[in-house]
Structures are given as structure tokens and as C-alpha cells.
C-alpha atoms as a PDB file:
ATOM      1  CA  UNK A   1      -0.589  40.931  -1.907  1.00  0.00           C
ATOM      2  CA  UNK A   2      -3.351  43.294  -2.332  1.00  0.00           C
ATOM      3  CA  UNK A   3      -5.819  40.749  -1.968  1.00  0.00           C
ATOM      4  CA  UNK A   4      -4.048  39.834   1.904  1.00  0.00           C
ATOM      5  CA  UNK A   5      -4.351  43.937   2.287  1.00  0.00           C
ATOM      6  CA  UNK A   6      -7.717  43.964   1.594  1.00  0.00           C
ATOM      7  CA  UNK A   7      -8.866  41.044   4.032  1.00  0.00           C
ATOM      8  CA  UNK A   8      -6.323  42.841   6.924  1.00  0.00           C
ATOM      9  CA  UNK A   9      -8.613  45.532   6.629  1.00  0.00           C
ATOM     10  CA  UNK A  10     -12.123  43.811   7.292  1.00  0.00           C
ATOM     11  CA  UNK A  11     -14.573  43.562  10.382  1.00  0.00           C
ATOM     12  CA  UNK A  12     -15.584  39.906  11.232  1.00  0.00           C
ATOM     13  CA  UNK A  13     -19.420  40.585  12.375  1.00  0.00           C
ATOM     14  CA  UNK A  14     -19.689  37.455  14.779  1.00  0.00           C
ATOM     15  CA  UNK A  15     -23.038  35.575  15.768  1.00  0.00           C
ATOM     16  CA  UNK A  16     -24.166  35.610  19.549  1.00  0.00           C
ATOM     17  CA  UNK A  17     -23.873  32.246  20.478  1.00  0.00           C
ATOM     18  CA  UNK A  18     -27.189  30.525  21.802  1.00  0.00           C
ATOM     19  CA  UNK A  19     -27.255  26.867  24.001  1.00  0.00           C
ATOM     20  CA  UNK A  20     -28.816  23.826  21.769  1.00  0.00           C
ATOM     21  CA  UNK A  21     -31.342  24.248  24.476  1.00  0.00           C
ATOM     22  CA  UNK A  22     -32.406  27.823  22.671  1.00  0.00           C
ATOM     23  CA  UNK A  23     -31.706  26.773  19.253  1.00  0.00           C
ATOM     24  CA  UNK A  24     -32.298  23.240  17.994  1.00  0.00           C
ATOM     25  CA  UNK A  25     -30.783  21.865  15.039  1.00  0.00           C
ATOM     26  CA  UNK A  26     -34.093  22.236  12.537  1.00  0.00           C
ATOM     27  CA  UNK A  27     -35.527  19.355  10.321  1.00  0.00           C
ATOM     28  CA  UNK A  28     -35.993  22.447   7.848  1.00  0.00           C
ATOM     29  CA  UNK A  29     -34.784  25.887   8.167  1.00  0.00           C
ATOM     30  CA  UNK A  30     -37.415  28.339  10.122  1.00  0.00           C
ATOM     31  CA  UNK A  31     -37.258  32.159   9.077  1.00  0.00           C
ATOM     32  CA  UNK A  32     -39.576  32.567  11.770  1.00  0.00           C
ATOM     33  CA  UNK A  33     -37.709  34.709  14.243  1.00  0.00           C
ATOM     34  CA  UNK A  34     -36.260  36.997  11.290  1.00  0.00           C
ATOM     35  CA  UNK A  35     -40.490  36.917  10.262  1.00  0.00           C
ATOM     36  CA  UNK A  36     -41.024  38.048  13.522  1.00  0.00           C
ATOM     37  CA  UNK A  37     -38.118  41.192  13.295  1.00  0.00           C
ATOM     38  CA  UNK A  38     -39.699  42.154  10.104  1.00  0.00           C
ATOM     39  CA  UNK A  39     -43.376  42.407  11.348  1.00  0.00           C
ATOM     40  CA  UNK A  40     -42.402  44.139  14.841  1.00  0.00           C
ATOM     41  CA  UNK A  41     -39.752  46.190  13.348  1.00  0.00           C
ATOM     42  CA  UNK A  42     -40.648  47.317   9.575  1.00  0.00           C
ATOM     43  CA  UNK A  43     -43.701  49.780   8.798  1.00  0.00           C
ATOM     44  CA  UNK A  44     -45.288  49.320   5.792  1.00  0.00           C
ATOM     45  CA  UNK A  45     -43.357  51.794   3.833  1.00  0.00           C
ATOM     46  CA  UNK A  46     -40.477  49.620   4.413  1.00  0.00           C
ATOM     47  CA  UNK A  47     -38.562  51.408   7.082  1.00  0.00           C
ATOM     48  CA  UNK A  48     -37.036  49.703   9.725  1.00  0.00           C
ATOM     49  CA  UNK A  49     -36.592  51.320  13.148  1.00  0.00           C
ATOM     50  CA  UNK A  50     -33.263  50.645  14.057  1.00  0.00           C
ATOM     51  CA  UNK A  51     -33.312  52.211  17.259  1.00  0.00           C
ATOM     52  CA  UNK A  52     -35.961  49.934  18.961  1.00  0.00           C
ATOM     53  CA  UNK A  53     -34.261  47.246  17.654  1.00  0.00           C
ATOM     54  CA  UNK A  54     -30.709  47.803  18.832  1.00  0.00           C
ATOM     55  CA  UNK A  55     -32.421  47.771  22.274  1.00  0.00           C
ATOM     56  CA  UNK A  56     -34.050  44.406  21.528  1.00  0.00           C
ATOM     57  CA  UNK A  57     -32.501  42.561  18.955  1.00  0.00           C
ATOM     58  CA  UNK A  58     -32.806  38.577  20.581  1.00  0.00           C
ATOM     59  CA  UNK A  59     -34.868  37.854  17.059  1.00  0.00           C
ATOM     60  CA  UNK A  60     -32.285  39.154  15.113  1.00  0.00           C
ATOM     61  CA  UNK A  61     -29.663  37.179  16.958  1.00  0.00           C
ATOM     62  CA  UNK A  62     -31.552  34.045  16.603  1.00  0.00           C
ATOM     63  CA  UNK A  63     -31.660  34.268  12.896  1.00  0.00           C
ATOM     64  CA  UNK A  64     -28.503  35.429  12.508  1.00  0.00           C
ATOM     65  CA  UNK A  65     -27.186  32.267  14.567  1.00  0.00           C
ATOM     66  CA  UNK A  66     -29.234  29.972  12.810  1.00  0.00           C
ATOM     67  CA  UNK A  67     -27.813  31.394   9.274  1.00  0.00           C
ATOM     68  CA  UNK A  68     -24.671  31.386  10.680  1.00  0.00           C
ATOM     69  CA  UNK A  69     -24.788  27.719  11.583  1.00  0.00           C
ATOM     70  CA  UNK A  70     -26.578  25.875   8.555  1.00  0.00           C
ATOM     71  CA  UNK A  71     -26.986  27.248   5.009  1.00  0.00           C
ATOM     72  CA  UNK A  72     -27.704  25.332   2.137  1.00  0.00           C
ATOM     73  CA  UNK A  73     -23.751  24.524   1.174  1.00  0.00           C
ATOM     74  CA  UNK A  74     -23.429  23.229   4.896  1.00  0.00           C
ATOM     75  CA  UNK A  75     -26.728  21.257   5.719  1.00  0.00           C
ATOM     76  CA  UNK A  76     -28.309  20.792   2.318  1.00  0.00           C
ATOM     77  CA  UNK A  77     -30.819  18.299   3.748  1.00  0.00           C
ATOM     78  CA  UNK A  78     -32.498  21.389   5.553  1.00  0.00           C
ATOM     79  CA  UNK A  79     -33.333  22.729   1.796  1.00  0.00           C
ATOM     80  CA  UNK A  80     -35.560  20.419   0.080  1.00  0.00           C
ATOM     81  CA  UNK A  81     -36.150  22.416  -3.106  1.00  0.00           C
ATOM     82  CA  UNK A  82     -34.249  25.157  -4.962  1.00  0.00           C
ATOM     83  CA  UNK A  83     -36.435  28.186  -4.121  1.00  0.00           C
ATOM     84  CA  UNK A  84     -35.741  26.677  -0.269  1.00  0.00           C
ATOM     85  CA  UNK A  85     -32.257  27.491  -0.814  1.00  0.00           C
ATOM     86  CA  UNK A  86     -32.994  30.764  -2.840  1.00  0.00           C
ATOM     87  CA  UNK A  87     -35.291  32.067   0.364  1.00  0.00           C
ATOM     88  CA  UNK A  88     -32.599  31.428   2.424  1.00  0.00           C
ATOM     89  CA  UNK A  89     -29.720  33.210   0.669  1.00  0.00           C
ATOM     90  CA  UNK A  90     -32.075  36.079   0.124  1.00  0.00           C
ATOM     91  CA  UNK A  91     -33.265  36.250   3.542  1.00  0.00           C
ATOM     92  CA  UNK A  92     -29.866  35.636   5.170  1.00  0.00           C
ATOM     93  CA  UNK A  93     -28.716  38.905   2.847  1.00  0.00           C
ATOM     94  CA  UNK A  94     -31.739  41.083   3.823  1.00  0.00           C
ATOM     95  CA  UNK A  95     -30.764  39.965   7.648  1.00  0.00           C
ATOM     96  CA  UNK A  96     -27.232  40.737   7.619  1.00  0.00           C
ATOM     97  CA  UNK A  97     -27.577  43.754   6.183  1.00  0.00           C
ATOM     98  CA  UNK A  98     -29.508  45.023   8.811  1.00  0.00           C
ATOM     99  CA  UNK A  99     -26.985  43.357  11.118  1.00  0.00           C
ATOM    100  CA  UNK A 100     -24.377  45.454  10.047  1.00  0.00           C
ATOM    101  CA  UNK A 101     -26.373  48.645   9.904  1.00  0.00           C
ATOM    102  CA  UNK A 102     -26.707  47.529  13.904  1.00  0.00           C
ATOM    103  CA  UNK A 103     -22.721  47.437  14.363  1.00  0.00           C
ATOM    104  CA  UNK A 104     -22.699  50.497  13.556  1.00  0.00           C
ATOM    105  CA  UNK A 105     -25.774  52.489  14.480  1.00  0.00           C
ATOM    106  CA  UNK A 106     -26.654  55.495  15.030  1.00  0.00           C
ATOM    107  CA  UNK A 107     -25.735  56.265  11.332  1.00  0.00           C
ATOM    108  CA  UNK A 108     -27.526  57.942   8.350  1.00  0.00           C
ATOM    109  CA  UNK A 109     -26.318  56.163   4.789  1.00  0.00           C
ATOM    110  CA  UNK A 110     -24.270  52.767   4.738  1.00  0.00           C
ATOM    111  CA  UNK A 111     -21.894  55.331   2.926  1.00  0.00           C
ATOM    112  CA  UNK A 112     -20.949  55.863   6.563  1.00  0.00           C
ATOM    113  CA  UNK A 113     -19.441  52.631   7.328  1.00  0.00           C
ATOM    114  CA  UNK A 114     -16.159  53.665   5.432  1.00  0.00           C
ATOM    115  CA  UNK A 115     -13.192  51.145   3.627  1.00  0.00           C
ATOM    116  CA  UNK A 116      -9.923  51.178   5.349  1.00  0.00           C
ATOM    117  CA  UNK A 117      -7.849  54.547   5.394  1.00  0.00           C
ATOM    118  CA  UNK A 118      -5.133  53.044   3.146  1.00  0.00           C
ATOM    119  CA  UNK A 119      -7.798  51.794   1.034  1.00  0.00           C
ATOM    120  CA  UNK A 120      -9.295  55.320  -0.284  1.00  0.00           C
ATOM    121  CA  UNK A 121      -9.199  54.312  -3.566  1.00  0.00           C
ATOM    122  CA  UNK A 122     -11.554  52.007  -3.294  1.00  0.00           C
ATOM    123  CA  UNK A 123     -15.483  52.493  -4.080  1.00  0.00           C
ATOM    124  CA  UNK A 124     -16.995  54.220  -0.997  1.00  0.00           C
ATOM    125  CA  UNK A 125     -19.922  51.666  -0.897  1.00  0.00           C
ATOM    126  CA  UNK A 126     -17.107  49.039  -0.359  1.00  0.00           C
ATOM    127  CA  UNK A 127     -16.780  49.609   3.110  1.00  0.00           C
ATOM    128  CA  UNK A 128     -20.086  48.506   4.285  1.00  0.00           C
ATOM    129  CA  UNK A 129     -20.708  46.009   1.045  1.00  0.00           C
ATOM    130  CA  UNK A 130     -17.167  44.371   1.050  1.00  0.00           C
ATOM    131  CA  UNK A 131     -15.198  45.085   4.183  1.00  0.00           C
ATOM    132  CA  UNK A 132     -17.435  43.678   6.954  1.00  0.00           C
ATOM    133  CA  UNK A 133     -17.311  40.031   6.866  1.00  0.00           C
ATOM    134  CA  UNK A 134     -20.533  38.324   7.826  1.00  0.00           C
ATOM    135  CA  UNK A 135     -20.834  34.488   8.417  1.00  0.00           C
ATOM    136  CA  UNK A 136     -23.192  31.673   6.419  1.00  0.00           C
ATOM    137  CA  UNK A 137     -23.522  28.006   7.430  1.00  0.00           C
ATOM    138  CA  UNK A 138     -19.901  28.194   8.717  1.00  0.00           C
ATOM    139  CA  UNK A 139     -18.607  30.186   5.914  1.00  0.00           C
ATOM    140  CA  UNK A 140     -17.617  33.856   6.440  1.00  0.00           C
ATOM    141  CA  UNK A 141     -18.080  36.122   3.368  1.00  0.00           C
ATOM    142  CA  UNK A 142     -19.336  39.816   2.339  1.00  0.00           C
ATOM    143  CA  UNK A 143     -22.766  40.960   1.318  1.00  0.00           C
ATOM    144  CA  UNK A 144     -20.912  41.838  -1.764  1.00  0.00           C
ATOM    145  CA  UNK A 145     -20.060  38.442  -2.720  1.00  0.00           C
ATOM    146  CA  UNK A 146     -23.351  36.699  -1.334  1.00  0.00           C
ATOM    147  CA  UNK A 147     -24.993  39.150  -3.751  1.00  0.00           C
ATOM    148  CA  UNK A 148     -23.054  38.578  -6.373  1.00  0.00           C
ATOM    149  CA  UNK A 149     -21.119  35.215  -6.518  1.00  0.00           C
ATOM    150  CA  UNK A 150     -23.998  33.419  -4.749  1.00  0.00           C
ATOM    151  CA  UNK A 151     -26.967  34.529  -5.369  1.00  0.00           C
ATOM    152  CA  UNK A 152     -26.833  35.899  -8.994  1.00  0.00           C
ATOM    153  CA  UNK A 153     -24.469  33.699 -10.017  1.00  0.00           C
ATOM    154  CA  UNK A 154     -26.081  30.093  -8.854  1.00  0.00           C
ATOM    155  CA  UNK A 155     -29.548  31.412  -9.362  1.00  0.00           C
ATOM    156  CA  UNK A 156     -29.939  33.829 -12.439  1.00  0.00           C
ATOM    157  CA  UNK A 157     -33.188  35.219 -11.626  1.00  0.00           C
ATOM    158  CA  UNK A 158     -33.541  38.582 -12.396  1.00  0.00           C
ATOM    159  CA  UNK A 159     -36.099  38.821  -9.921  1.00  0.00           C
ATOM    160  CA  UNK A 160     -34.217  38.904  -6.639  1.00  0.00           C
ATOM    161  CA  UNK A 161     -33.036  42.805  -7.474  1.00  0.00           C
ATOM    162  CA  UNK A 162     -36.589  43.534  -6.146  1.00  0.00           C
ATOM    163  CA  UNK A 163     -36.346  41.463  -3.035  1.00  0.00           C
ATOM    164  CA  UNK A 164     -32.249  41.849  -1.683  1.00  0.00           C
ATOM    165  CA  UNK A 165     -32.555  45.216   0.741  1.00  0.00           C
ATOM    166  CA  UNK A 166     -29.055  46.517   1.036  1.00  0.00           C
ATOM    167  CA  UNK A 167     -30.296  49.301   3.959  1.00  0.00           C
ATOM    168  CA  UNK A 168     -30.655  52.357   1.611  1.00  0.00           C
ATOM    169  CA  UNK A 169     -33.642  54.185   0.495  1.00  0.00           C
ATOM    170  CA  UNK A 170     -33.174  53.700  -3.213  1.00  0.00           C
ATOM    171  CA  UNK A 171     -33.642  49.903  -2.746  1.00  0.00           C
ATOM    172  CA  UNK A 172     -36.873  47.428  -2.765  1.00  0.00           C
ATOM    173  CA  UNK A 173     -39.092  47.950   0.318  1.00  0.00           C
ATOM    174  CA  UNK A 174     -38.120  45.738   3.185  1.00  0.00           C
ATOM    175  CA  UNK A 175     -41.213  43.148   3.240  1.00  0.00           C
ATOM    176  CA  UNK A 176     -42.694  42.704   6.423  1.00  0.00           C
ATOM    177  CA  UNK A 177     -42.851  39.048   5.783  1.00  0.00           C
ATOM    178  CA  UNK A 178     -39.496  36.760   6.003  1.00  0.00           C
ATOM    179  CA  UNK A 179     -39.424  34.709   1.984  1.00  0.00           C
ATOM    180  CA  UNK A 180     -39.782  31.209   2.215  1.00  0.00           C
ATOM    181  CA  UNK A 181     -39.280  28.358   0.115  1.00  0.00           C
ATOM    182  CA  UNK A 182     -43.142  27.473  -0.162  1.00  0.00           C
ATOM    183  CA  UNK A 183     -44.673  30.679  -1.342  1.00  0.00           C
ATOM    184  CA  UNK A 184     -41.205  31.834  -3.170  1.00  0.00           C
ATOM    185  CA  UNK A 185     -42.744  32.780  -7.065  1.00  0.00           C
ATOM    186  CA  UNK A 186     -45.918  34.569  -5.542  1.00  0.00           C
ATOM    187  CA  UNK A 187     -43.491  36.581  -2.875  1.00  0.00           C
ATOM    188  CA  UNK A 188     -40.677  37.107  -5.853  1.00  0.00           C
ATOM    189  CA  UNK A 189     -43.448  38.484  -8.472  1.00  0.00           C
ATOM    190  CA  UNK A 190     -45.664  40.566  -5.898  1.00  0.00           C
ATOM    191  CA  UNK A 191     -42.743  42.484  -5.179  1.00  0.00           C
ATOM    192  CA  UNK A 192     -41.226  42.930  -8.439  1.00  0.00           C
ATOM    193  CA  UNK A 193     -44.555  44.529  -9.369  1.00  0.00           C
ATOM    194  CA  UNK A 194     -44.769  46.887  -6.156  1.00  0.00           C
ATOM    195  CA  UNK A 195     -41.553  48.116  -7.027  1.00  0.00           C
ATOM    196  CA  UNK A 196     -42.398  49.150 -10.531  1.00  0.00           C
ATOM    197  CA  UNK A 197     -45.827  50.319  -9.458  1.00  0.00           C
ATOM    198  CA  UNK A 198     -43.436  52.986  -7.644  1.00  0.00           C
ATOM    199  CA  UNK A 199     -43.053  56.521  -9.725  1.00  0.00           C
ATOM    200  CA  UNK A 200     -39.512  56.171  -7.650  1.00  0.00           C
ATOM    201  CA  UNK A 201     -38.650  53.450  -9.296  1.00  0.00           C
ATOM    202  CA  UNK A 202     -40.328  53.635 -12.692  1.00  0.00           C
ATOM    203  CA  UNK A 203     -42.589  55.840 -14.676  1.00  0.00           C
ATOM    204  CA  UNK A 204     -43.399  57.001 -18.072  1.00  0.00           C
ATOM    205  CA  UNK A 205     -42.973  61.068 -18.842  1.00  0.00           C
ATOM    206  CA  UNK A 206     -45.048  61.904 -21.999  1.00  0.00           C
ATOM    207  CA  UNK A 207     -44.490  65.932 -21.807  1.00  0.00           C
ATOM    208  CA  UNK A 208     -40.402  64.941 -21.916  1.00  0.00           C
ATOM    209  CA  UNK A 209     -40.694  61.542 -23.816  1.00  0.00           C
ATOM    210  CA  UNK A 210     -39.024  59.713 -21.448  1.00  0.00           C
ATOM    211  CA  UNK A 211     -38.934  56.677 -19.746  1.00  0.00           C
ATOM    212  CA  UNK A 212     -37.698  56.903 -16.057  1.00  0.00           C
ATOM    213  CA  UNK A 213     -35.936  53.859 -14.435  1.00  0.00           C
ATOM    214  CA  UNK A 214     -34.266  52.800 -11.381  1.00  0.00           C
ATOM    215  CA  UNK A 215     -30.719  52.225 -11.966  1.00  0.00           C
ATOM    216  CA  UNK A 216     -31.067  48.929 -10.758  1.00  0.00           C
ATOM    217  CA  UNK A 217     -31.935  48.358 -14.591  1.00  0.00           C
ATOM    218  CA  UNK A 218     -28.422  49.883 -15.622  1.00  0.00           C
ATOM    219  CA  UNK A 219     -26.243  47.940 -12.797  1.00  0.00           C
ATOM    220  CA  UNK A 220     -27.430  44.430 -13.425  1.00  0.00           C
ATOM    221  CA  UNK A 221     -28.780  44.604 -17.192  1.00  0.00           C
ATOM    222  CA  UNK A 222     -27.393  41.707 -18.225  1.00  0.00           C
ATOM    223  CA  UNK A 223     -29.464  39.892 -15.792  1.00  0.00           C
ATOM    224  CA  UNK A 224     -32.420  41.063 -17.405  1.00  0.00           C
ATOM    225  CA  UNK A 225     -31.821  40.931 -20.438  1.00  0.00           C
ATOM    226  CA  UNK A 226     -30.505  37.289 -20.822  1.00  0.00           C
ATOM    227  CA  UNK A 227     -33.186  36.122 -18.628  1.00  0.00           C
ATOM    228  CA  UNK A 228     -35.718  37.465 -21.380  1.00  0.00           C
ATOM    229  CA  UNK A 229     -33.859  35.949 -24.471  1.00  0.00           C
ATOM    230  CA  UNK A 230     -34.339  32.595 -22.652  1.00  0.00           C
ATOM    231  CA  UNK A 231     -37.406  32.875 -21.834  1.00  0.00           C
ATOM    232  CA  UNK A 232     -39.117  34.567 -24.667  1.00  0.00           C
ATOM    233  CA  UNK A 233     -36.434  33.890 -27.693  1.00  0.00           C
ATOM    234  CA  UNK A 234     -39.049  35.025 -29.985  1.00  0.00           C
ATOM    235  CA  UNK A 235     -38.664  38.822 -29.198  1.00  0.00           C
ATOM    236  CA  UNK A 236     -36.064  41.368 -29.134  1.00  0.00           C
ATOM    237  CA  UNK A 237     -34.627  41.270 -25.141  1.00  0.00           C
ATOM    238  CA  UNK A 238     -34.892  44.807 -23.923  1.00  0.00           C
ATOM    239  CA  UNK A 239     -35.642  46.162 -20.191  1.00  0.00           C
ATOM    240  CA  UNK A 240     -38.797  47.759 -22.090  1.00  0.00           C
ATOM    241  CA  UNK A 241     -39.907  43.974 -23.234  1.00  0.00           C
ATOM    242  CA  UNK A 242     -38.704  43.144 -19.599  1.00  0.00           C
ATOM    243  CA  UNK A 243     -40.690  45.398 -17.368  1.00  0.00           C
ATOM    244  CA  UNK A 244     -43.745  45.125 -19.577  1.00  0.00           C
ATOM    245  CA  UNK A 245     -44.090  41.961 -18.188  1.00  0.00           C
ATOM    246  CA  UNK A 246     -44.822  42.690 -14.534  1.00  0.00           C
ATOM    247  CA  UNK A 247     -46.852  46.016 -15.776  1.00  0.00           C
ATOM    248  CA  UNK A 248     -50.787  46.245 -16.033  1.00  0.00           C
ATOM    249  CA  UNK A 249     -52.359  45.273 -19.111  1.00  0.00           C
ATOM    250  CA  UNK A 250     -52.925  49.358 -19.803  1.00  0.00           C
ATOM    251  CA  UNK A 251     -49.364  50.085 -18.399  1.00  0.00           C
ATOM    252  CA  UNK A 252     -47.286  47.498 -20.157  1.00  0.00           C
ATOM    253  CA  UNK A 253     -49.220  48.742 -23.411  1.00  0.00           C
ATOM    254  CA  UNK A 254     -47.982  51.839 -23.202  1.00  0.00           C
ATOM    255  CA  UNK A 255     -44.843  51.144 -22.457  1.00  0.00           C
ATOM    256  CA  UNK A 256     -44.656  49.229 -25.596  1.00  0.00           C
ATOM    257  CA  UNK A 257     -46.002  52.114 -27.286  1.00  0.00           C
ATOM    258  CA  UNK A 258     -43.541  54.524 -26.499  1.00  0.00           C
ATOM    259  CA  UNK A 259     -40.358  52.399 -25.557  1.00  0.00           C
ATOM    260  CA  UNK A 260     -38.830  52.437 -29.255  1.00  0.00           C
ATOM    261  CA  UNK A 261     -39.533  56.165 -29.616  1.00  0.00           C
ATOM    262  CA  UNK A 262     -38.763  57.630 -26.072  1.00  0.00           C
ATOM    263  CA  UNK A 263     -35.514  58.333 -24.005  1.00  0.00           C
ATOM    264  CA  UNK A 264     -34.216  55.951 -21.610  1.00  0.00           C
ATOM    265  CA  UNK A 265     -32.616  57.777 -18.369  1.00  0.00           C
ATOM    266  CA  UNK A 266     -32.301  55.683 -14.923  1.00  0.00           C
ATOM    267  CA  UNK A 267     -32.567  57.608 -11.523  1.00  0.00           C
ATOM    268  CA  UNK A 268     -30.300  58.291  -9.438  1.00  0.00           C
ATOM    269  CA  UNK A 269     -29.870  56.244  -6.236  1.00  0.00           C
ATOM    270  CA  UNK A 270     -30.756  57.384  -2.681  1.00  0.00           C
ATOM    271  CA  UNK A 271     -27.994  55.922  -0.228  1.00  0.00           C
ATOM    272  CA  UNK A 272     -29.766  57.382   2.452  1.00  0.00           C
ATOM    273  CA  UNK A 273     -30.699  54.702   5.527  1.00  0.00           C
ATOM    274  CA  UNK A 274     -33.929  53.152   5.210  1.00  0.00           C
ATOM    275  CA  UNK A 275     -34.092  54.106   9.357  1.00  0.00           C
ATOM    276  CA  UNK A 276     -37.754  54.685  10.695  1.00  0.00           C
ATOM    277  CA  UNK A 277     -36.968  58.287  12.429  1.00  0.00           C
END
């Protein structure tokens, strides 16, 4: 019953529909009109101006058609290769996000896109994250479960925290360069190390011996952790061990240094709209 409640209470976000003539079915999947969003729209700290997009958002539409139409569940012969189908689900979340930002622009913090009245119980994130219903090769869905049931379920790589952009200031920078299936590891590991080259994100404070931390670290630990113990059994699994890894040589040794003896304490996260004022 609650579950019917919930679903009552949820905004279908529907694709413009484009002719075959506009949109052919692909051989393989092109990110090349959301490529060309990100590199007309997004500055290089990230930011994406919202208003000059809402007044031309055709790229946008494309993509979000073309996601909307084939994903890798629905046409897996578009996907020859795992990180294929991992570009596209990241991609297709990064997209819709800003989608849904666009549905309801002008607005300051996805915190503004609230759950149903009746629902006020409910996690004020959810209303943006789980009550606006976006649609994948067919399949309509939230970026909550995309994030979660797809994409860190199917794929377990700890890596994607650093390249899914839910909107808000506190996440990854937006690249200005659409992921794709061919240059996946290099994209997934540059960014991973831009965002802990950030002091925002990470950074080591000798006068309080502490160690600062996004709480991106704190949400989806596990991830990180179990990833490690896989792939390096012979060491204790710790987000120290973890982050060390995508560190400079001179960084990642003093994290080392200092991880056993300092605090851990993970910042707090900025909601506010990643919007280009």
C-alpha cells in the first residue's frame, strides 16, 4: 500500500519525441549530442548554466531521447563491452539529472524539488532523487535507483562516486567531456584523482591531526572498502589504504603516515545547485 502511495505521488519526466529522420537507430550508442551540452554548457569549474540551456536545450533532448529509447537492458547489441554499458548508465544519470534540474528551473538546491505533502516524512532529498521518474531504454525509473540498483549494484566500482553528478555543489565536477566506452579507465581514474586533489573534498590537517574527507567516503564505504580487500587482499581495507592509491607518490605517503594516528571527520555536503550564475 505504501509502496502504490509512493508511485501516486511521482512526476513522469517524458522525452521529446524526435522523427527517425532526426534520430536514427545507432549501430553503437553516440554520447555525442550530450558531449556537445557538456562543452557548450559546463565551465571548467564544473558549473552548468542552466539558464542558457533551458532556452536551447535540442542537445539535451536528443540525448535524452536516445537514452530513453535504447539502453543496454533494451538493445544490448549497441554495447559491445562492459565499460560501453557502464558509460552509458553513467552518462544517462549525469543527463537526467540535469534534465530534472530543467523541469524545474529557476531553482537554487535540488532540496527544492520537494516529496509529496503527505509524504513529509520522507528524506527531503527524496523528492528530486526518488519522486521524479525518468525513462531508460523503455524503462522508467528514479535517479535513486539507477544509482543505486543499477549502477552500484551490477558494476561495483567504487570509482563511479567521482563521475555520477547529482546537480549539487558538494558532488564531482561535471566533466566537460560525455564518458565513453573506449577511453572509460583513463576518464574514471583522471577524475577520481581531480576530486581528491580538491582541499573540498580531501585534505590532510597537521596543526588539528586530522584527516578531512568528503562524505561521499561515509555514504558508500562499503564500496570502497570491499573493492580494496579484492583487489589488494594482502592489506588491511581502509579508505586511508583506498585514497592512497589515486594520491601522489609524496601525498599518498603521508597519508600513510598519519592515517593510523590522526582523526577521521568527513565534510559536510553542499546541496547547493551547481548553476553557473
Amino acid at each position: 500500500m505504501f509502496f502504490i502511495f509512493v508511485m501516486f505521488g511521482c512526476t513522469k519526466i517524458e522525452p521529446t519525441t524526435f522523427t527517425d529522420e532526426q534520430v536514427v537507430e545507432p549501430r553503437i550508442l553516440s554520447h555525442a549530442s550530450f558531449d556537445r551540452l557538456l562543452q557548450r554548457f559546463v565551465d571548467h569549474e564544473g558549473r552548468v548554466n542552466y539558464s542558457a540551456l533551458k532556452q536551447d536545450s535540442r542537445d539535451l533532448d536528443q540525448y535524452y531521447y536516445l537514452i530513453a529509447t535504447f539502453s543496454p537492458d533494451s538493445h544490448p547489441d549497441l554495447f559491445p563491452s562492459e565499460s560501453h554499458k557502464l558509460a552509458y548508465w553513467i552518462n544517462a544519470y549525469n543527463a537526467t539529472a540535469i534534465k530534472t534540474v530543467l523541469t524545474y528551473y529557476p531553482i537554487s538546491s535540488v532540496l527544492d524539488v520537494k516529496p509529496p505533502a503527505a509524504l513529509f516524512f520522507l528524506s527531503e532529498k527524496s523528492g528530486f532523487f526518488v519522486f521524479q521518474r525518468l525513462t531508460y531504454g523503455g524503462k522508467t525509473t528514479s535517479l535513486y535507483y539507477l544509482g543505486n540498483g543499477v549502477i552500484r549494484e551490477r558494476f561495483q566500482e567504487p570509482r563511479i562516486h567521482f563521475a555520477l553528478n547529482c546537480a549539487a555543489l558538494g558532488c564531482p565536477r561535471l566533466p566537460r567531456q560525455a564518458f565513453s566506452g573506449e577511453d572509460l579507465e583513463r576518464q574514471l581514474d583522471q577524475e577520481t584523482r581531480k576530486f581528491l586533489s580538491e582541499a573540498r573534498n580531501f585534505r590532510i590537517d597537521h596543526s588539528e591531526k586530522t584527516i578531512y574527507m568528503s562524505s561521499i567516503f561515509k555514504w558508500y564505504e562499503d564500496d570502497f572498502l570491499n573493492w580494496y580487500q579484492k583487489n589488494y587482499s594482502e592489506s588491511k581495507a581502509s579508505l586511508v589504504n583506498y585514497i592512497a592509491l589515486y594520491l601522489t607518490s609524496d601525498k599518498a605517503a603521508e597519508l600513510k603516515e598519519h592515517g593510523d594516528q590522526y582523526a577521521l571527520r568527513f565534510l559536510p555536503y553542499d546541496w547547493g545547485l551547481n548553476d553557473k550564475k
